[in-house]
C-alpha atoms as a PDB file:
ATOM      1  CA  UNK A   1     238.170 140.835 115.378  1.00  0.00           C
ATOM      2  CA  UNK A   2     241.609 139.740 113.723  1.00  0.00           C
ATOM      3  CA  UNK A   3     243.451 141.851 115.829  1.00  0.00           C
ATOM      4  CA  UNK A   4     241.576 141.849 119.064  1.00  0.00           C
ATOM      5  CA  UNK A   5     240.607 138.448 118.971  1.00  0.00           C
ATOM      6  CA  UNK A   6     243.048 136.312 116.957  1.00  0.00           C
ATOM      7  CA  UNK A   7     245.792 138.663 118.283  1.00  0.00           C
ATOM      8  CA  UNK A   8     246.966 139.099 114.780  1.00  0.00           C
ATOM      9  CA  UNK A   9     249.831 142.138 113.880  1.00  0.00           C
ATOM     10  CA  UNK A  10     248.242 144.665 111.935  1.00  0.00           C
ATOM     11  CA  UNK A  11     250.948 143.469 109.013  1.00  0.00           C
ATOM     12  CA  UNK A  12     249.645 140.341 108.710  1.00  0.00           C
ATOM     13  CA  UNK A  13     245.637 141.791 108.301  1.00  0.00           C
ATOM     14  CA  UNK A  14     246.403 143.828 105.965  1.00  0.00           C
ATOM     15  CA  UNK A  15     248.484 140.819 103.741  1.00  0.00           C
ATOM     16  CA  UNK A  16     244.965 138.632 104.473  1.00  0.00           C
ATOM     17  CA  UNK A  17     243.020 141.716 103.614  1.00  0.00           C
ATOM     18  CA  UNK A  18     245.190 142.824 100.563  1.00  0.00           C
ATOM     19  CA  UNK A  19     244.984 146.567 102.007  1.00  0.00           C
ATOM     20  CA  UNK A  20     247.897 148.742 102.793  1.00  0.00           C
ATOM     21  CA  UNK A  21     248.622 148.298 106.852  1.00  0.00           C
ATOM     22  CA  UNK A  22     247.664 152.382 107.481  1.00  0.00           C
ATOM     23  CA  UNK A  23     243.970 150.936 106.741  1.00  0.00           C
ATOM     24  CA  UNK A  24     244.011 148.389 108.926  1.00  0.00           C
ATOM     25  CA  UNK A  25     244.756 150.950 111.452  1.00  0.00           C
ATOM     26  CA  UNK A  26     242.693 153.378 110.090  1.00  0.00           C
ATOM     27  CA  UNK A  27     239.569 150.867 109.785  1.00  0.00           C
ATOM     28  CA  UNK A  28     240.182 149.661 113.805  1.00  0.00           C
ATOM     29  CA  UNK A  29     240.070 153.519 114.624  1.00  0.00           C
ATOM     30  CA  UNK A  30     236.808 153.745 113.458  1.00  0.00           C
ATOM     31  CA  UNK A  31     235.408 150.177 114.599  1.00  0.00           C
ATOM     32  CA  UNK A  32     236.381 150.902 117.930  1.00  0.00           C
ATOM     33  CA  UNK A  33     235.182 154.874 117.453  1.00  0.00           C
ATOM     34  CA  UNK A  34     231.736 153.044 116.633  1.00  0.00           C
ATOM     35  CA  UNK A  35     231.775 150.511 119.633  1.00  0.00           C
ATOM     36  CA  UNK A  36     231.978 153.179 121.614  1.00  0.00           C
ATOM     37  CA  UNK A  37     229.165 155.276 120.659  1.00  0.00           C
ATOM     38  CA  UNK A  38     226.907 152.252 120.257  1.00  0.00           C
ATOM     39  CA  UNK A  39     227.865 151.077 123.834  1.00  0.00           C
ATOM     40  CA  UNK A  40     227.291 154.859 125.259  1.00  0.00           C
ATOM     41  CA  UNK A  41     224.066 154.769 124.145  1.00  0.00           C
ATOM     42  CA  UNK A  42     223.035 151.631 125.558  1.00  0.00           C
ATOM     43  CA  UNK A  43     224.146 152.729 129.087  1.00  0.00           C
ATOM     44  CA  UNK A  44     221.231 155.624 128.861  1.00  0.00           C
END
């Protein structure tokens, strides 16, 4: 949501988040990895 929505760098997350910057990316991966499934299935 921070970065998609709020347009936020994924520097700045991870300084709000107090998480090294590779997670944020790492975390987004998956997120997005998820949306996808979830919205594949809901097209059946």
């Amino acid at each position: 949501m921070l970065y998609e929505l709020e347009c936020l760098e994924g520097r700045v997350i991870a300084e709000l988040l107090g998480v090294p910057e590779n997670t944020v990316w790492s975390r987004l991966h998956l997120a997005r990895k998820k949306f996808r499934a979830l919205w594949a299935r809901r097209a059946r």
